[in-house]
N, C-alpha and C. Protein backbone atom coordinates (compact mmCIF):
# COMPACT_ATOMS: atom_id res chain seq x y z
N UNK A 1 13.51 7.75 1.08
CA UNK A 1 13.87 7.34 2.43
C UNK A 1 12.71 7.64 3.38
N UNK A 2 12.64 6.59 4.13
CA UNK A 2 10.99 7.09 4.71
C UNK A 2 11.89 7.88 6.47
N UNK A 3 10.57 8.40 7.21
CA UNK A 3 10.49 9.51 7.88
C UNK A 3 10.67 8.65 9.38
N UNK A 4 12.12 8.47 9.86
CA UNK A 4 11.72 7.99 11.11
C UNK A 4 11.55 8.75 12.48
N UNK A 5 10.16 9.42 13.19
CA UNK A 5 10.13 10.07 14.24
C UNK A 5 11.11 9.06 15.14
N UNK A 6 11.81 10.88 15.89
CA UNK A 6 13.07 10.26 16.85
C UNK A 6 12.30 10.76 18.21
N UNK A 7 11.86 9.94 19.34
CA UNK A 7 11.65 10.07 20.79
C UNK A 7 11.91 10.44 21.24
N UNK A 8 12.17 11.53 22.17
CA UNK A 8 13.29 12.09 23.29
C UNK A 8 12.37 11.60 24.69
N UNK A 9 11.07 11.59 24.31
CA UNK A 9 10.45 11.34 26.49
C UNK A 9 9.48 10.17 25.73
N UNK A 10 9.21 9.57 27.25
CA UNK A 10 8.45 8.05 26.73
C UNK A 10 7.22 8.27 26.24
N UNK A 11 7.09 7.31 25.41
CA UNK A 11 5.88 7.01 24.59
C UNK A 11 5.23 5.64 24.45
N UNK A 12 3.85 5.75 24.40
CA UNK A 12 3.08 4.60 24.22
C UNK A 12 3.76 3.49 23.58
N UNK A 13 3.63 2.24 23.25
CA UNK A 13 3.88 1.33 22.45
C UNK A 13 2.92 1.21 21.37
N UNK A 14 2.58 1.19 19.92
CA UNK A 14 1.29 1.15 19.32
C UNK A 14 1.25 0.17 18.87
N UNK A 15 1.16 -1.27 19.72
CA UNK A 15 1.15 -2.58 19.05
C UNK A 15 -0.20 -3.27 18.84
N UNK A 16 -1.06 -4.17 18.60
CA UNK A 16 -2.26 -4.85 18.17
C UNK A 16 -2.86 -4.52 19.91
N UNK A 17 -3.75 -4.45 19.92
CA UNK A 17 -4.54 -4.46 21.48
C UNK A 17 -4.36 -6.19 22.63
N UNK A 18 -4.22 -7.08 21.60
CA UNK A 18 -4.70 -8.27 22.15
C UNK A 18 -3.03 -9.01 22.61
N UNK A 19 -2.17 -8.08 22.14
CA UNK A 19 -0.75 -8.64 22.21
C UNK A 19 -0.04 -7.77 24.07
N UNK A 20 0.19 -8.68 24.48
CA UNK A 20 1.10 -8.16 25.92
C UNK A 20 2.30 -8.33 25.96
N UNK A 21 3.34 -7.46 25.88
CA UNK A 21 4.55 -7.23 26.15
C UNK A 21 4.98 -7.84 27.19
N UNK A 22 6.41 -8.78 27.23
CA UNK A 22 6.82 -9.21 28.31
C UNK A 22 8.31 -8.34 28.32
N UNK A 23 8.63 -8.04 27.58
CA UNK A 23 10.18 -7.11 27.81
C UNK A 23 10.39 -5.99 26.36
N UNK A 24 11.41 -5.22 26.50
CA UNK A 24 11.44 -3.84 25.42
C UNK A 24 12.88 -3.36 25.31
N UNK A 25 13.77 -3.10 24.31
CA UNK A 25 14.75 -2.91 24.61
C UNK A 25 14.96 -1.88 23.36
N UNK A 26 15.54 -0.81 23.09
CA UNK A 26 15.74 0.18 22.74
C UNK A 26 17.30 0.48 22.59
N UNK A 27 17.27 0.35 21.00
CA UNK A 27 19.14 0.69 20.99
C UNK A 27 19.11 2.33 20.13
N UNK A 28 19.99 3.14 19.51
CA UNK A 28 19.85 4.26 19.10
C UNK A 28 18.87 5.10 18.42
N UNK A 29 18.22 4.26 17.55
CA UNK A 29 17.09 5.16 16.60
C UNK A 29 16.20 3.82 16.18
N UNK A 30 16.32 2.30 17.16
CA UNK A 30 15.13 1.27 16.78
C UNK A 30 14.91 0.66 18.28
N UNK A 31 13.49 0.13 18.10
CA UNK A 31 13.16 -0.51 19.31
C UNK A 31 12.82 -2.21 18.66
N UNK A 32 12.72 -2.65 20.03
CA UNK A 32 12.38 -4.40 19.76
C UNK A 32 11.46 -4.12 21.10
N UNK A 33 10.19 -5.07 20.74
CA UNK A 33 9.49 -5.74 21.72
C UNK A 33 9.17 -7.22 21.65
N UNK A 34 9.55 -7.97 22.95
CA UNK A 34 8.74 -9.36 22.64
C UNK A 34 7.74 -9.33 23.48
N UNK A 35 6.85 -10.10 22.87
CA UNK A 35 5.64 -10.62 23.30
C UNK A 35 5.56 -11.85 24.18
N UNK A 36 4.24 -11.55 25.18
CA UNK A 36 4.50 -13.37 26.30
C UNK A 36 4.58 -14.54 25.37
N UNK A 37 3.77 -14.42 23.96
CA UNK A 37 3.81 -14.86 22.98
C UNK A 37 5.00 -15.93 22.57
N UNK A 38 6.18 -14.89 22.20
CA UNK A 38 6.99 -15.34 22.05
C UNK A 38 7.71 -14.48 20.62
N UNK A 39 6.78 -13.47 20.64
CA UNK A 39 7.19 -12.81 19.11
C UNK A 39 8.23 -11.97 19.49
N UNK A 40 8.71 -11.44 18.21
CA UNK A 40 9.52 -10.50 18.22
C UNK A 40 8.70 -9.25 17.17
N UNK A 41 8.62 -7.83 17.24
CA UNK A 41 7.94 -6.84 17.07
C UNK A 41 9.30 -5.45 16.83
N UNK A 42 9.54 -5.14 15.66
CA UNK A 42 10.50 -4.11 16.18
C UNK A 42 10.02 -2.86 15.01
N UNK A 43 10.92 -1.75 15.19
CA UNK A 43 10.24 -0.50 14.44
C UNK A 43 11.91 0.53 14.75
N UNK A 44 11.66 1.42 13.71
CA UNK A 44 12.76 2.51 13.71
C UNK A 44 13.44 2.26 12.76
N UNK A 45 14.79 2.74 12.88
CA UNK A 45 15.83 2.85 11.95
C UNK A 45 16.41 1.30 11.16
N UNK A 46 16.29 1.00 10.40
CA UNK A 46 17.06 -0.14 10.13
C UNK A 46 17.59 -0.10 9.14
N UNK A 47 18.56 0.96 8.60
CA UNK A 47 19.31 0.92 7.42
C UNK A 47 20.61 -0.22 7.45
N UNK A 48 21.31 -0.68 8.48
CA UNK A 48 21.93 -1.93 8.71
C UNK A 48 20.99 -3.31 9.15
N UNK A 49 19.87 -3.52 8.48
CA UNK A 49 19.40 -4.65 9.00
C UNK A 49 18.65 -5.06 10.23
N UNK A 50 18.58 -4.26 11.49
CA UNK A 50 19.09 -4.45 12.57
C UNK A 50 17.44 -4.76 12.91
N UNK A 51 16.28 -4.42 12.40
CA UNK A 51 14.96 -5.05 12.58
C UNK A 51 14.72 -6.21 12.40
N UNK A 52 15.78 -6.58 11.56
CA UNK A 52 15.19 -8.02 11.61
C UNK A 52 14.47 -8.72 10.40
N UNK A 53 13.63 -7.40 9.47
CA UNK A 53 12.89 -7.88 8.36
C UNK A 53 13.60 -8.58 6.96
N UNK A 54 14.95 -8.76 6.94
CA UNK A 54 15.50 -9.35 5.74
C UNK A 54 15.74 -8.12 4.52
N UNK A 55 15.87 -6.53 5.18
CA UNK A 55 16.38 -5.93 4.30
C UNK A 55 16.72 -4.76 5.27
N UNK A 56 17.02 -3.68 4.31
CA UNK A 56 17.13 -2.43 5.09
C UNK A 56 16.28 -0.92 5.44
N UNK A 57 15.15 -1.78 5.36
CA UNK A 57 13.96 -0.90 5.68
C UNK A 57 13.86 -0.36 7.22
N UNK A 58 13.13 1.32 6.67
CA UNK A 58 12.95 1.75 8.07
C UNK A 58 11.43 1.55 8.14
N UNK A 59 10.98 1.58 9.83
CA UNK A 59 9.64 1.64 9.74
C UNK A 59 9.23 2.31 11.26
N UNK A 60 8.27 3.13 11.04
CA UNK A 60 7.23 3.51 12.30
C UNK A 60 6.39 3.65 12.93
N UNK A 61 6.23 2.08 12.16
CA UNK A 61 5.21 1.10 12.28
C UNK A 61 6.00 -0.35 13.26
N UNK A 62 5.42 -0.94 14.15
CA UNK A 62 6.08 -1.97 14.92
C UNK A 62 5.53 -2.80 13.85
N UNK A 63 6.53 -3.70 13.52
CA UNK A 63 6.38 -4.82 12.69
C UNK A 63 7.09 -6.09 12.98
N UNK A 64 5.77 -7.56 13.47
CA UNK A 64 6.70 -8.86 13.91
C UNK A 64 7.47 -9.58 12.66
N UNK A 65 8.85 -9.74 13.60
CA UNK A 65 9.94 -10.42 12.50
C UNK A 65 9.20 -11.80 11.83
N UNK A 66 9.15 -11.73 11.21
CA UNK A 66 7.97 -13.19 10.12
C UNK A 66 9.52 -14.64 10.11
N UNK A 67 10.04 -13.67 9.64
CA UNK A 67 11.39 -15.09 9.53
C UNK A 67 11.44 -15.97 11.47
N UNK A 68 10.84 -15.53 12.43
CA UNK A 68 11.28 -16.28 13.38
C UNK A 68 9.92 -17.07 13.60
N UNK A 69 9.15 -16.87 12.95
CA UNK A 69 7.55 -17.27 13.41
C UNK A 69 7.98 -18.57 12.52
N UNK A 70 8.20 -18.15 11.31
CA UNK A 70 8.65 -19.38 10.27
C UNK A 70 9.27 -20.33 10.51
N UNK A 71 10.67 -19.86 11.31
CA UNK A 71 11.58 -21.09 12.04
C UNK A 71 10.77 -22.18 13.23
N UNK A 72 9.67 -21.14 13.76
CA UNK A 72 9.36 -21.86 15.19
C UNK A 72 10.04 -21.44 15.95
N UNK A 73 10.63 -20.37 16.43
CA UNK A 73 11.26 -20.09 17.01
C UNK A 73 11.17 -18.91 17.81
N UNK A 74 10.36 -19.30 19.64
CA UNK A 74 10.26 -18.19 20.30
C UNK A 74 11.19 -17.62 20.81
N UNK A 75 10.75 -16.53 21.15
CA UNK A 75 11.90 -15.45 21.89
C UNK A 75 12.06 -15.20 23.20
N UNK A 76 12.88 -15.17 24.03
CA UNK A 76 13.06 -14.99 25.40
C UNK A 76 13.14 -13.79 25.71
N UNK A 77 14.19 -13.50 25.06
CA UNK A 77 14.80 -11.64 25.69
C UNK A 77 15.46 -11.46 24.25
N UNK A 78 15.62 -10.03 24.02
CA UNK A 78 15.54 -9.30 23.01
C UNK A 78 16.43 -8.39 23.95
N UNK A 79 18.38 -7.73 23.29
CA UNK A 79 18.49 -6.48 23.78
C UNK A 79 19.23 -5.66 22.59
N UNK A 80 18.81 -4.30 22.86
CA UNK A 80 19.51 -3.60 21.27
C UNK A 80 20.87 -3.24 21.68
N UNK A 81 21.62 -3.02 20.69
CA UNK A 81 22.48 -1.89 20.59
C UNK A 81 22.64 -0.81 20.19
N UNK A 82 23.33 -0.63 19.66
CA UNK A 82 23.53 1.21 19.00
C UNK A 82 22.78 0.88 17.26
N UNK A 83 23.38 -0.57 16.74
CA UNK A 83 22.98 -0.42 15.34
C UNK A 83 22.62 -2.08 14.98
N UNK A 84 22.59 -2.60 16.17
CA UNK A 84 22.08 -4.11 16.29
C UNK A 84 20.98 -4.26 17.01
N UNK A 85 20.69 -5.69 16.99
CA UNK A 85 19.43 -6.12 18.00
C UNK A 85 19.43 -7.90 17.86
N UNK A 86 19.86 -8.02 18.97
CA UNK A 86 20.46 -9.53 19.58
C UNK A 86 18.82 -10.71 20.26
N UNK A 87 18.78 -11.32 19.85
CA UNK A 87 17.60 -12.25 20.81
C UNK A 87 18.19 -13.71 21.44
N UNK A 88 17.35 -14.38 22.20
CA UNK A 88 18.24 -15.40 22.87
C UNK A 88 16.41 -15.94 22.86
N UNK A 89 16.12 -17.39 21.99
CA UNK A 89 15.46 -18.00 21.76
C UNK A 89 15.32 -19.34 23.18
């Protein structure tokens, strides 16, 4: 089971340098960021799925969801929940 550091006070974002955040939303133990882009970028807990990557991997590493790049399909707003993470394309 890999090691997910838990946040208590704010912290940097550690995403690619050349990528700008347009919104961030944070549900219990995972975050989502989208990009002006249009990406979606998420990291933390995802033993229910809730990153997005097509399994139940954790990571603490920000990693963009590949399945929405594939569809064509940008992202507007991104908001988490407790053990979800919702987008509106």
């Amino acid at each position: 089971a890999a090691f997910i550091s838990i946040q208590a006070f704010p912290a940097l974002l550690d995403l690619p340098q050349e990528l700008e955040v347009s919104a961030v939303s944070c549900g219990s133990r995972h975050t989502a960021a989208v990009t002006r882009g249009g990406e979606l970028y998420t990291w933390g807990w995802g033993k229910y799925g809730q990153l997005g990557h097509g399994n139940n991997s954790s990571s603490d590493q920000a990693r963009r969801v590949e399945h929405l790049v594939v569809e064509g399909l940008r992202v507007e707003e991104v908001v988490c929940g407790p053990w979800t993470t919702y987008i509106r394309v």
